[in-house]
N, C-alpha and C. Protein backbone atom coordinates (compact mmCIF):
# COMPACT_ATOMS: atom_id res chain seq x y z
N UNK A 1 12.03 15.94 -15.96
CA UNK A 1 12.60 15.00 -15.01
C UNK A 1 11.77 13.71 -15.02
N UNK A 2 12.71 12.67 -15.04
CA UNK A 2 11.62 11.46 -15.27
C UNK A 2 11.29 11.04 -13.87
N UNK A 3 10.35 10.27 -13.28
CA UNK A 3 10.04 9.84 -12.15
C UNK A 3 9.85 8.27 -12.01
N UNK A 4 10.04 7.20 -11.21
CA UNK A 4 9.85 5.97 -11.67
C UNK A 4 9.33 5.81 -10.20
N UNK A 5 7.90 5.15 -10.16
CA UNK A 5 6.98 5.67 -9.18
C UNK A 5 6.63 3.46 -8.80
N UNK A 6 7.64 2.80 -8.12
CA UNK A 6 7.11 1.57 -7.53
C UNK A 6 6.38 1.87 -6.49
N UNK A 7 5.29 0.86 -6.71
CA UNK A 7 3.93 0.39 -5.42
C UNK A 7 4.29 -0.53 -4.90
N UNK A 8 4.16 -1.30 -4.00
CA UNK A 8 4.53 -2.45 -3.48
C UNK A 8 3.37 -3.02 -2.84
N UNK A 9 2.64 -3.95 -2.49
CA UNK A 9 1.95 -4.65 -1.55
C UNK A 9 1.06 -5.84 -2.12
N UNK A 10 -0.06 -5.48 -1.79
CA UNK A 10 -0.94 -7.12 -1.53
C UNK A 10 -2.15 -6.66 -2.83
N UNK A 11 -3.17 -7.54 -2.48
CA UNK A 11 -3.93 -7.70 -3.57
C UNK A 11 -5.46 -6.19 -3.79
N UNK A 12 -5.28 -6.05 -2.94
CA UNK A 12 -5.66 -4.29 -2.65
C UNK A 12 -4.81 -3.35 -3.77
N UNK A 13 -3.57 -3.44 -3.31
CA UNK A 13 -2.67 -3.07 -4.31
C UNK A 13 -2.74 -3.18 -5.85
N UNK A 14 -2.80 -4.50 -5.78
CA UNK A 14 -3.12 -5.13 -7.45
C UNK A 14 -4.34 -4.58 -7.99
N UNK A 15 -5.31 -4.48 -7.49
CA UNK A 15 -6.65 -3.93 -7.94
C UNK A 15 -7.42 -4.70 -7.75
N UNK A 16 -7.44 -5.64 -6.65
CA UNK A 16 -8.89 -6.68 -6.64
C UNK A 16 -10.27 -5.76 -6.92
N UNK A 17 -11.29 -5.85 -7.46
CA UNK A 17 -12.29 -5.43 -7.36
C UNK A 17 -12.85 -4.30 -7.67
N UNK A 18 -11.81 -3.60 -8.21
CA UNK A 18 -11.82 -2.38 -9.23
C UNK A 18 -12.25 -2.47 -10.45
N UNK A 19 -13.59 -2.82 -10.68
CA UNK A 19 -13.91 -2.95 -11.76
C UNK A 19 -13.97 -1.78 -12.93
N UNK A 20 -14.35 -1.01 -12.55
CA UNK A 20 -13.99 0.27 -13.60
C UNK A 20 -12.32 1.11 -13.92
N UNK A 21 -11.57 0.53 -13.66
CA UNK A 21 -10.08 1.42 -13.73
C UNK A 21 -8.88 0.48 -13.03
N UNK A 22 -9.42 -0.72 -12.32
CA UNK A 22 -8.37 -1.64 -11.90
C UNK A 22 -7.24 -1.43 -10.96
N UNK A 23 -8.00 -0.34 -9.96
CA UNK A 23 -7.45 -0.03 -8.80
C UNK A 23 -6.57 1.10 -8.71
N UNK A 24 -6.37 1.78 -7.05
CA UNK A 24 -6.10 2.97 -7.28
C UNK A 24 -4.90 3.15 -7.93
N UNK A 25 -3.83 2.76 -7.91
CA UNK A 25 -2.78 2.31 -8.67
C UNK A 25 -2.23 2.84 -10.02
N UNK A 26 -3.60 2.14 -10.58
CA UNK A 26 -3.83 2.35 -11.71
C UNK A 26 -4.01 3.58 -12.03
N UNK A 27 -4.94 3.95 -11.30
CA UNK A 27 -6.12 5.74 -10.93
C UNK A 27 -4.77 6.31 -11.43
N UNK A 28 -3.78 6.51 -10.65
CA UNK A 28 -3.05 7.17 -10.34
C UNK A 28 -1.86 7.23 -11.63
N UNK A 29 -1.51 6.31 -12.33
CA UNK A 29 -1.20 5.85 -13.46
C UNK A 29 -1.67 7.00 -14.78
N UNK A 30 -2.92 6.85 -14.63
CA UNK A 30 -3.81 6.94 -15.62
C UNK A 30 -3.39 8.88 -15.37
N UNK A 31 -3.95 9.25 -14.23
CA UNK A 31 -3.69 10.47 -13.94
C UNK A 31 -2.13 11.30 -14.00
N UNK A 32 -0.68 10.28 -13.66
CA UNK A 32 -0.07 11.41 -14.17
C UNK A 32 0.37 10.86 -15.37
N UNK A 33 -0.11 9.64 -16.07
CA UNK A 33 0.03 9.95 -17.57
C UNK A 33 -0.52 11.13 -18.11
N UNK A 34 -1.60 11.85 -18.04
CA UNK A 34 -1.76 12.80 -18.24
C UNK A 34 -1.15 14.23 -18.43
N UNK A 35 0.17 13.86 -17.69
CA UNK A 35 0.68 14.98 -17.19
C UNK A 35 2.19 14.91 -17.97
N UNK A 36 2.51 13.70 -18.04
CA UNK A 36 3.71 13.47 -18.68
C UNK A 36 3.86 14.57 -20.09
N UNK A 37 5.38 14.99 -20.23
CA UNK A 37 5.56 15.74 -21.03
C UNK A 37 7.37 15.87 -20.95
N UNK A 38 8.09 16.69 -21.89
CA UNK A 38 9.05 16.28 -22.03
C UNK A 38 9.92 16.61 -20.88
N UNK A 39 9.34 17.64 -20.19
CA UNK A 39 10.03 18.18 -18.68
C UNK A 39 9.85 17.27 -17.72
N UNK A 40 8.55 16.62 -17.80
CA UNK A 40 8.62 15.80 -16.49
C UNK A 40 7.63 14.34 -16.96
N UNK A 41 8.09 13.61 -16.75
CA UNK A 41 7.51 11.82 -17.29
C UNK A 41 7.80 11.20 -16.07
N UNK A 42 6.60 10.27 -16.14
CA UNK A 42 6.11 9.38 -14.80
C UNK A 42 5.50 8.24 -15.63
N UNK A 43 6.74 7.32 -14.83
CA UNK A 43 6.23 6.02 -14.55
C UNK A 43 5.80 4.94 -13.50
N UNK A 44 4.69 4.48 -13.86
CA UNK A 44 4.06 3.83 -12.80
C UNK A 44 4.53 2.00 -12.90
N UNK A 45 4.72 1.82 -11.86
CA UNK A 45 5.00 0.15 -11.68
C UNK A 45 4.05 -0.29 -10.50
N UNK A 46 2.81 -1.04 -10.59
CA UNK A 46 1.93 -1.29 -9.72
C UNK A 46 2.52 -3.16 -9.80
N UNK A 47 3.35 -3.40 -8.18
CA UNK A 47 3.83 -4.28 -7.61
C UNK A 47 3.12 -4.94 -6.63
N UNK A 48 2.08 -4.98 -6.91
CA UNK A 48 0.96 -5.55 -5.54
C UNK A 48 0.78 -6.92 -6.13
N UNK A 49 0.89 -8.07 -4.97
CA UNK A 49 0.93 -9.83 -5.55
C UNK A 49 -0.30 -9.90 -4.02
N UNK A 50 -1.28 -10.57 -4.53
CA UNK A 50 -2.31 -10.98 -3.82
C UNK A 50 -1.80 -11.84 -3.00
N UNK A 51 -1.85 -11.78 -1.16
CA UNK A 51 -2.06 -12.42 -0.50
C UNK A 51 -0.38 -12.11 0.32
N UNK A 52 0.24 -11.09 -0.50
CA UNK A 52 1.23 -10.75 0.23
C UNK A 52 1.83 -10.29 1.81
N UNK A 53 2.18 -10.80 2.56
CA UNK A 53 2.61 -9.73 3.40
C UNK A 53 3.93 -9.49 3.83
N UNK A 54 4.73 -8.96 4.67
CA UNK A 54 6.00 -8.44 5.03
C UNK A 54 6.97 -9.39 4.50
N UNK A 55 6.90 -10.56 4.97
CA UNK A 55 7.86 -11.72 4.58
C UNK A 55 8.08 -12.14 3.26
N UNK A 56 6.94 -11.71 2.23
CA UNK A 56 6.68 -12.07 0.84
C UNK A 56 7.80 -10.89 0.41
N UNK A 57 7.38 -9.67 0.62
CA UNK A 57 7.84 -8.73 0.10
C UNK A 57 8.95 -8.69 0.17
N UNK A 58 9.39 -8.65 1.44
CA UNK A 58 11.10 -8.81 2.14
C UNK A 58 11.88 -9.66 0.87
N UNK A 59 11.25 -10.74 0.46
CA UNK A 59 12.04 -11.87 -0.49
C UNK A 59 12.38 -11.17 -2.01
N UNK A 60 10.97 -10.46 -2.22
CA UNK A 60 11.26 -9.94 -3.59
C UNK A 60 11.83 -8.25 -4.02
N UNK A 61 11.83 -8.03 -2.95
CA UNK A 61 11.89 -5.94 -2.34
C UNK A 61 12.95 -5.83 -3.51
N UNK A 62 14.45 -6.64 -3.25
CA UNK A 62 15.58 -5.70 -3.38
C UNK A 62 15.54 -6.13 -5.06
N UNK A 63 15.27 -7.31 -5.47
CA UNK A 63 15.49 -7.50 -6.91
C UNK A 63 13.92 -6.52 -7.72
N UNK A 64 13.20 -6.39 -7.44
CA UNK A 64 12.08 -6.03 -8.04
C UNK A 64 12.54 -4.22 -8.31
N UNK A 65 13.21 -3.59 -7.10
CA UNK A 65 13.53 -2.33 -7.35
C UNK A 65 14.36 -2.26 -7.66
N UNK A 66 15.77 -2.77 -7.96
CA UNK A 66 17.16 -2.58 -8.39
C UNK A 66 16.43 -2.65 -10.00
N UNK A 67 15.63 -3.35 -10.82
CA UNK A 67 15.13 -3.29 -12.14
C UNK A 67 14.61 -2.05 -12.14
N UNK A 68 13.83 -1.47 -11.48
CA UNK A 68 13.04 -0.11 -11.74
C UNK A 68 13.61 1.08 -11.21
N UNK A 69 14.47 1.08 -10.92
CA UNK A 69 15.32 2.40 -10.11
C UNK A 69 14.40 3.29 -9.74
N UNK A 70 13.73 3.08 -8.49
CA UNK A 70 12.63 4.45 -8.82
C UNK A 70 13.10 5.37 -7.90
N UNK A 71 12.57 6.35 -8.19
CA UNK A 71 12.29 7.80 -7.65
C UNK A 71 11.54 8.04 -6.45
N UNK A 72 10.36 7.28 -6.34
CA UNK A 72 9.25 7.00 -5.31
C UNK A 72 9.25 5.32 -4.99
N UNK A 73 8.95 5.66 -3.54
CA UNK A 73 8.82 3.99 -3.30
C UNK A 73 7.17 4.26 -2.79
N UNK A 74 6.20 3.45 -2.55
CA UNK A 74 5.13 3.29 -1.87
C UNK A 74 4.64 1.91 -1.48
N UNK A 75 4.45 1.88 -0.48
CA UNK A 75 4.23 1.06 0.39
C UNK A 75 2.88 0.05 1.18
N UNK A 76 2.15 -0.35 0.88
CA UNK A 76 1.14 -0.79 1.07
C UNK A 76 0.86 -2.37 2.20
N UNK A 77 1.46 -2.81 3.30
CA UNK A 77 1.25 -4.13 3.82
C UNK A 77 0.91 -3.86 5.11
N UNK A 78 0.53 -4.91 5.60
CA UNK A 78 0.01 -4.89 7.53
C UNK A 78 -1.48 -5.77 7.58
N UNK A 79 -2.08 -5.68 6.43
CA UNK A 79 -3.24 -6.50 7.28
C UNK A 79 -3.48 -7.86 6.73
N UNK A 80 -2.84 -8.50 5.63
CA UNK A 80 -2.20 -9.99 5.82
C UNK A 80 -1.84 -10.56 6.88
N UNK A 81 -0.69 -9.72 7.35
CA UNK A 81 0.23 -9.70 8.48
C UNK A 81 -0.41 -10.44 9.39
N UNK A 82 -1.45 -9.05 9.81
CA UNK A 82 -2.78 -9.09 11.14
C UNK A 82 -3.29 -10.25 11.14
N UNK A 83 -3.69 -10.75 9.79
CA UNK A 83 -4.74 -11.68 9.92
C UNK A 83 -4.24 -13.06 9.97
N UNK A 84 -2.66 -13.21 9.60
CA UNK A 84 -2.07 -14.90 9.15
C UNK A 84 -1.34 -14.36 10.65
N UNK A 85 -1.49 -14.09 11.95
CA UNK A 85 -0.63 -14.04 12.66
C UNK A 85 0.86 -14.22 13.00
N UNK A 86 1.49 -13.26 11.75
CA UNK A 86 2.80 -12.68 11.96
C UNK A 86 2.98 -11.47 12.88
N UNK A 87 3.80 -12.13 14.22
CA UNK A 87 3.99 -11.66 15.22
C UNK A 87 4.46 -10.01 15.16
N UNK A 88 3.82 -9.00 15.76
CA UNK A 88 3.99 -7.68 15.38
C UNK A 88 5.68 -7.43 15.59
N UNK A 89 6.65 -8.46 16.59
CA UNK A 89 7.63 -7.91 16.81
C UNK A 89 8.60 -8.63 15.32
N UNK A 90 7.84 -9.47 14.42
CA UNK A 90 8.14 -9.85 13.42
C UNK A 90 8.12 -9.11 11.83
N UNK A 91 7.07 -8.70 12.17
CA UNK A 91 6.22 -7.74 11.09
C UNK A 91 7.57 -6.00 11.88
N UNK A 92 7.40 -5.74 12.55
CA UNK A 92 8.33 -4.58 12.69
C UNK A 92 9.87 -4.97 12.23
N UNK A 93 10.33 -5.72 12.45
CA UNK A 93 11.55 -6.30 12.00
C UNK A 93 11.65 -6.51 10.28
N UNK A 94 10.39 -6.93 9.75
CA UNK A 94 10.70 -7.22 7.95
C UNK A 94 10.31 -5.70 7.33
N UNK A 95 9.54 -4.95 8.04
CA UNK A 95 9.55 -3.53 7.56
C UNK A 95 10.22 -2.80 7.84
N UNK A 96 11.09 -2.59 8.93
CA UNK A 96 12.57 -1.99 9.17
C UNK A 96 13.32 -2.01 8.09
N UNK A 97 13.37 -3.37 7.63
CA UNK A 97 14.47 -3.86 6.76
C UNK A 97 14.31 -3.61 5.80
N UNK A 98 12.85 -3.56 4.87
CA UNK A 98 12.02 -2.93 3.81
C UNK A 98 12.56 -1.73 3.34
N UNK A 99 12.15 -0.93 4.38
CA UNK A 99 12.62 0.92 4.69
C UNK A 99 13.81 0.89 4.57
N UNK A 100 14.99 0.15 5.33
CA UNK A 100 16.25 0.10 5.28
C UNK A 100 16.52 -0.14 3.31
N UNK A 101 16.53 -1.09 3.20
CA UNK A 101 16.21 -1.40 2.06
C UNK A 101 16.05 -0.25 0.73
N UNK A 102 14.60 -0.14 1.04
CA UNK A 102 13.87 1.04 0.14
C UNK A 102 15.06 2.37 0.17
N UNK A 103 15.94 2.96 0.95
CA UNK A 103 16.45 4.18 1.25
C UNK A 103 17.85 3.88 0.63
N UNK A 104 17.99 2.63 0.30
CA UNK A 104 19.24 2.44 -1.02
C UNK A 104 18.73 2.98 -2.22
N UNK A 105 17.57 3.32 -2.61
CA UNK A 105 16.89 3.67 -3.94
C UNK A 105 16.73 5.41 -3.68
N UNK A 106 15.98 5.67 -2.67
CA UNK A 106 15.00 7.12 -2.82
C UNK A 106 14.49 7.30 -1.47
N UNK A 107 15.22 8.61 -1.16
CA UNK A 107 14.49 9.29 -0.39
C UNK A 107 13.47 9.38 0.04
N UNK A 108 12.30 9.38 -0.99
CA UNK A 108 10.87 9.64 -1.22
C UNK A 108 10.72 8.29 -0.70
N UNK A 109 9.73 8.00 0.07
CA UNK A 109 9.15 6.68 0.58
C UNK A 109 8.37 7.20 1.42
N UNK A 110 6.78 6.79 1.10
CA UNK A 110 5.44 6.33 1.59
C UNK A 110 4.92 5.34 2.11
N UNK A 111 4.15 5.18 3.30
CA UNK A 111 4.33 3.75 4.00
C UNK A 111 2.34 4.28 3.81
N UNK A 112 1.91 3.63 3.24
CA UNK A 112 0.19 3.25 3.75
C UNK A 112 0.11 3.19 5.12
N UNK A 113 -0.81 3.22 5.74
CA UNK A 113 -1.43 2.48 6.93
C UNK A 113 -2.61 1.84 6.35
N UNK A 114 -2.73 0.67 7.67
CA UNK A 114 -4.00 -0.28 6.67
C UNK A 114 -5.81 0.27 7.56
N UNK A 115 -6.28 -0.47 6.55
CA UNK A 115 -7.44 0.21 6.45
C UNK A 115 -8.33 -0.56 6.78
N UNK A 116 -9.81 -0.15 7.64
CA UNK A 116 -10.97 -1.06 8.06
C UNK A 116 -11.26 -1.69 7.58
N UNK A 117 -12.11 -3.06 7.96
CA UNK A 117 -12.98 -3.72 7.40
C UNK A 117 -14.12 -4.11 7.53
N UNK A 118 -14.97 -5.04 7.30
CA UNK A 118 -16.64 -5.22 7.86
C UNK A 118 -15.98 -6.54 8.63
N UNK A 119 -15.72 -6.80 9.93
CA UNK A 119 -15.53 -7.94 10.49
C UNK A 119 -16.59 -8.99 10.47
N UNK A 120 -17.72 -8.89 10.16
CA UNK A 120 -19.45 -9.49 9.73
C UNK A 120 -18.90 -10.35 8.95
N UNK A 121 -17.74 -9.96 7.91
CA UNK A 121 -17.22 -10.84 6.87
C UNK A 121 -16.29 -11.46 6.76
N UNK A 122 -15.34 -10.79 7.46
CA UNK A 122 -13.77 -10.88 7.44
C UNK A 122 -13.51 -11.90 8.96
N UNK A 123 -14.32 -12.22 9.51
CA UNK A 123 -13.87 -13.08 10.69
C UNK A 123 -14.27 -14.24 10.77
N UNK A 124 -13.86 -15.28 10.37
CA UNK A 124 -12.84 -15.27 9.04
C UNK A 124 -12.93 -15.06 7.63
N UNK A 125 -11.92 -14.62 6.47
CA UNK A 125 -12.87 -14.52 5.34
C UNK A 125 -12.93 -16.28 4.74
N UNK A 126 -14.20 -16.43 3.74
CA UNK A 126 -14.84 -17.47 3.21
C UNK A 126 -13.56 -18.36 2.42
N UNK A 127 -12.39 -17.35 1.74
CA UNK A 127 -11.63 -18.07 1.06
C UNK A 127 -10.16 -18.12 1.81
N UNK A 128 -10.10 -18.46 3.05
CA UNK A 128 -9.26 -18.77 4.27
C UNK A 128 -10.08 -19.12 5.14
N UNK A 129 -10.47 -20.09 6.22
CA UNK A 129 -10.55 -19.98 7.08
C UNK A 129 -9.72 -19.72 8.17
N UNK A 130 -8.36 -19.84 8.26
CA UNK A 130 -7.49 -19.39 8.98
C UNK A 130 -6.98 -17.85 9.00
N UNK A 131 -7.48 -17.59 8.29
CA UNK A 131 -6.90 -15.66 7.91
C UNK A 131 -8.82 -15.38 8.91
N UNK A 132 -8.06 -14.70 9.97
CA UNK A 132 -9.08 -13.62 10.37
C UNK A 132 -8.71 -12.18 10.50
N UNK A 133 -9.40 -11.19 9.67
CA UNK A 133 -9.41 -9.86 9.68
C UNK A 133 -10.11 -9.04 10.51
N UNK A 134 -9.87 -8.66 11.89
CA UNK A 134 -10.39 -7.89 12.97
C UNK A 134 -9.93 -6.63 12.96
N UNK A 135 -10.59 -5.60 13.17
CA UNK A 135 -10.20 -3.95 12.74
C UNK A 135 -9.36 -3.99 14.17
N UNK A 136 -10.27 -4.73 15.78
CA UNK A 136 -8.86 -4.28 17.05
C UNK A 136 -7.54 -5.02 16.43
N UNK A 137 -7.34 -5.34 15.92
CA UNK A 137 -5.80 -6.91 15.33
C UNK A 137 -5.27 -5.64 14.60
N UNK A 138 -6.07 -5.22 13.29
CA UNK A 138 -5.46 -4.50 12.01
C UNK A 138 -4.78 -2.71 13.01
N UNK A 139 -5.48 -2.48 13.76
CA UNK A 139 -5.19 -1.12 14.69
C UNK A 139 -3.75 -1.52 15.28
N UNK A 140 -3.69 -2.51 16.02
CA UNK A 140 -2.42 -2.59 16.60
C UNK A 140 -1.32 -2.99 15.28
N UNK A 141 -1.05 -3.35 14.03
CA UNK A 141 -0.47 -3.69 13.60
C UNK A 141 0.02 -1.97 12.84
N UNK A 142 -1.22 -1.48 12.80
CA UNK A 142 -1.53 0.46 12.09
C UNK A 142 -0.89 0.95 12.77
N UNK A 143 -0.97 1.19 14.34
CA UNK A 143 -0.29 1.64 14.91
C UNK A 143 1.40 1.32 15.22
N UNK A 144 1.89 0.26 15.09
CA UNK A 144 3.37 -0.19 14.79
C UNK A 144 3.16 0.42 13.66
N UNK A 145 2.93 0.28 12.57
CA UNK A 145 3.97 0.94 11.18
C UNK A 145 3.88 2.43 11.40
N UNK A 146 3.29 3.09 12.05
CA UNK A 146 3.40 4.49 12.00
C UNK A 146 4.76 4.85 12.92
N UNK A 147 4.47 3.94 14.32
CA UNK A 147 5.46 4.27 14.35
C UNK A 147 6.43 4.25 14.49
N UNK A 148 6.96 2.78 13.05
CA UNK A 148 8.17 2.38 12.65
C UNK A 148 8.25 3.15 11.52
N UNK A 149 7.56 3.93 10.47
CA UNK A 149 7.65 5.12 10.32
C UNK A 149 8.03 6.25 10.48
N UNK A 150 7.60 7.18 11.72
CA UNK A 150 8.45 7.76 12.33
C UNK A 150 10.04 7.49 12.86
N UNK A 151 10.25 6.54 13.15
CA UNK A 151 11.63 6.21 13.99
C UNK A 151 11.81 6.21 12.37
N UNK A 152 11.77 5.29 11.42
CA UNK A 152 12.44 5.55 10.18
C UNK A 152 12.57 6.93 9.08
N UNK A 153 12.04 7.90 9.68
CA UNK A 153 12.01 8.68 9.30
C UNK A 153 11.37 8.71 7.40
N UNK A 154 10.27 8.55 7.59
CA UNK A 154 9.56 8.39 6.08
C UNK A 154 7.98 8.32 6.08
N UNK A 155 7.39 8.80 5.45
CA UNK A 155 6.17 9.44 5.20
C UNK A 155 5.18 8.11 5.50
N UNK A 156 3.95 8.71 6.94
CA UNK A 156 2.96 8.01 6.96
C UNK A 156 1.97 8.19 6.49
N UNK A 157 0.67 7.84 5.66
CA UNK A 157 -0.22 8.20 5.46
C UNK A 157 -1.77 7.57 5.86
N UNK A 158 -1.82 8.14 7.11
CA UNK A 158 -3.33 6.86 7.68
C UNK A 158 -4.64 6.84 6.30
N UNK A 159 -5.11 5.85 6.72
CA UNK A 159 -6.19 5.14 5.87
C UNK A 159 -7.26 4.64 6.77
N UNK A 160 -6.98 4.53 7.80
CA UNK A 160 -7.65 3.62 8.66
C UNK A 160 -9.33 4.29 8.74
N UNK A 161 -9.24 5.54 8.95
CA UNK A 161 -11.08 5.67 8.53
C UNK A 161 -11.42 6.78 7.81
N UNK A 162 -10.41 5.86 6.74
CA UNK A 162 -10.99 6.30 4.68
C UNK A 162 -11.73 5.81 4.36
N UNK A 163 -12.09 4.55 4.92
CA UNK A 163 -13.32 3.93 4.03
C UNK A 163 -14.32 3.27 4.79
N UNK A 164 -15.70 3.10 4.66
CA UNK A 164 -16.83 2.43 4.85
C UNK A 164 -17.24 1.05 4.40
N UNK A 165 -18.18 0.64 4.91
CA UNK A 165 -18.63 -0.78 4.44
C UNK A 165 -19.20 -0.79 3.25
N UNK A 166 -19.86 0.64 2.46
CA UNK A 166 -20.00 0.78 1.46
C UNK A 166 -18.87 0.59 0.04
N UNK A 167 -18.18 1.07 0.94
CA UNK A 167 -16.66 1.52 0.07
C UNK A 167 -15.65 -0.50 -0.32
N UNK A 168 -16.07 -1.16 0.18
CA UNK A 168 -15.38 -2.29 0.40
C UNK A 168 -16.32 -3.65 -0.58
N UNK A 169 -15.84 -4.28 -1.67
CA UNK A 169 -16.54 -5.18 -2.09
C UNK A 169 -17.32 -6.45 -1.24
N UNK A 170 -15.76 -7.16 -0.01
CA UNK A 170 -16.20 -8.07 0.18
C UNK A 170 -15.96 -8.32 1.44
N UNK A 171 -15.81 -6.60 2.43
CA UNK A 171 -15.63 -6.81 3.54
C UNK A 171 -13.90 -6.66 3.66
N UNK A 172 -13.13 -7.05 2.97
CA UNK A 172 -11.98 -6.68 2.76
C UNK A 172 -11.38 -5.25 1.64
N UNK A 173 -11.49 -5.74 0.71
CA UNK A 173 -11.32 -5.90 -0.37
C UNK A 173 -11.86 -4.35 -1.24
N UNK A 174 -11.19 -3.10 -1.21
CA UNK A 174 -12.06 -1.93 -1.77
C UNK A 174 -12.84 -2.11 -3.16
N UNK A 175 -13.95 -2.07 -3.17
CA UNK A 175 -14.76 -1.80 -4.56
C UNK A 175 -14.17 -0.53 -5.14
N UNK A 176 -14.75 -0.21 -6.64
CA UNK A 176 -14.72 1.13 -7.11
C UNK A 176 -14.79 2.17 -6.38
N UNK A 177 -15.49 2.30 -5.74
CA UNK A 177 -15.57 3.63 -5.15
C UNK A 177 -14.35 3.50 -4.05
N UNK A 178 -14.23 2.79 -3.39
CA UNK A 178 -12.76 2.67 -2.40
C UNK A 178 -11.19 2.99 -2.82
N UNK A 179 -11.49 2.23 -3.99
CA UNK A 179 -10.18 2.78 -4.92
C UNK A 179 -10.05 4.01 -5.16
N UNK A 180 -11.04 4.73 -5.61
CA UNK A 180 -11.00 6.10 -6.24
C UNK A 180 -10.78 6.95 -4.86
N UNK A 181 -11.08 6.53 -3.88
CA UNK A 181 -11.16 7.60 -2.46
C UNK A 181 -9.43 7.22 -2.25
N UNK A 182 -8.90 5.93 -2.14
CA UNK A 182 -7.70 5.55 -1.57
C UNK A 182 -6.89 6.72 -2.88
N UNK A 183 -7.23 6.47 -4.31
CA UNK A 183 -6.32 7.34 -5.09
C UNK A 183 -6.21 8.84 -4.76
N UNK A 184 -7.54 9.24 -4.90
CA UNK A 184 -7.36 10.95 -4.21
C UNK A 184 -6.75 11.23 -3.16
N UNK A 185 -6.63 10.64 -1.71
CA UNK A 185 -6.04 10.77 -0.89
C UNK A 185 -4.40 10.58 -1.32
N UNK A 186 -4.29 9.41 -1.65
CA UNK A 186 -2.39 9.25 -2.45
C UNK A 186 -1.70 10.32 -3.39
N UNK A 187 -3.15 10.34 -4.11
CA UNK A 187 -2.53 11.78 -5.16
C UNK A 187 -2.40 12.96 -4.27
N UNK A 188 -3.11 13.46 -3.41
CA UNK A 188 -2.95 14.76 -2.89
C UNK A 188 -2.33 14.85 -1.79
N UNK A 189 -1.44 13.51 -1.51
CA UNK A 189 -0.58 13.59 -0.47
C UNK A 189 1.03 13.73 -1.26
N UNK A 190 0.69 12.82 -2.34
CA UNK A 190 1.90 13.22 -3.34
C UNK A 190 2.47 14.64 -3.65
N UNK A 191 1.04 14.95 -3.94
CA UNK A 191 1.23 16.56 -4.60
C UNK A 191 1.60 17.52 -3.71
N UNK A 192 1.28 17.52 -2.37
CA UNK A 192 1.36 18.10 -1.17
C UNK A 192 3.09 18.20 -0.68
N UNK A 193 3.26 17.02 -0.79
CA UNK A 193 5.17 16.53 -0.83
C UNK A 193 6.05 17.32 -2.10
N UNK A 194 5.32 17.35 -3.18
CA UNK A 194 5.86 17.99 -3.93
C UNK A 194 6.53 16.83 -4.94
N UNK A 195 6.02 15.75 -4.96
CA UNK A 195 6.40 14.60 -5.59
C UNK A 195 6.42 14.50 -6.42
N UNK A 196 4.89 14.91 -7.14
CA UNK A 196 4.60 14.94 -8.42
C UNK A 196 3.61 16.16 -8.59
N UNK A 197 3.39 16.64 -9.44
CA UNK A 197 2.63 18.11 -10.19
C UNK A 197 1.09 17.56 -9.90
């Protein structure tokens, strides 16, 4: 059975700062290439555009997946959102529509929740001064997608304290080791669903 496995989100997504494997994404790529065989083949499409959030995505959602027909959707946005102050009753409204959206393709749909940061750094970060990243800001925005999630009926998966200040390159931004923790958690929530082997 073939699988066509779109990611969607921001520059986390893309692999900022993954220097050894180019983000979990990838991780994950790399891992069920492994697995591919003539019964079951997986493809990965890592859709993460740096600096994205709800409104970006919203524009490109329906043409980017009508090309990839996938099987899996996954989901990755909210703390752009948080930080360029898109109003949460705004941000719930372009991910409704997302989900709405996404459920013309596949069942299967994964929504991230977003994840800490070192506010030491992130308030504001150096290459915005107008983007401030506050973990109380990023919580209330975590807490709406879960549970616009729930009401949408589609898989949440918290993140919010997966990772450390160790785990993070630049205060935002997961280093190597962040990636590889965000992939294990994705893979074994996959596998758990029964998504993939």
């Amino acid at each position: 059975m073939e699988q066509s496995i779109c990611i969607f989100g921001a520059s986390s997504t893309h692999g900022f700062y993954d220097v050894e494997k180019g983000g979990w994404p990838d991780r994950l790529k790399s891992y069920l290439y492994t697995k591919n065989s003539e019964e079951d083949y997986y493809e990965v499409f890592n859709l993460g555009i740096s600096g994205n959030t709800t409104e970006d995505l919203l524009a490109r959602f329906k043409n980017e997946a009508s090309t990839r027909k996938p099987t899996i959707i996954i989901i990755s946005l909210g703390d752009n959102d948080s930080a360029l102050n898109i109003s949460l009753k705004k941000y719930e409204e372009n991910m409704n529509t997302i989900i709405k959206q996404a459920k013309e393709f596949t069942k299967n749909i994964v929504i991230l929740g977003a994840k800490k940061v070192n506010e030491k750094i992130t308030n504001p970060v150096p290459w915005n001064k107008d983007a401030h990243y506050t973990n109380a800001n990023i919580q209330k925005y975590d807490d709406k997608l879960k549970e616009i999630s729930e009401k949408g009926k589609v898989s949440y998966l918290s993140l919010f304290n997966l990772l450390n200040d160790s785990d993070l390159h630049d205060g935002l931004h997961p280093n190597s080791q962040g990636h590889e923790k965000i992939f294990q958690v994705v893979k074994d929530f996959l596998k758990g669903k029964r998504l993939i082997n």
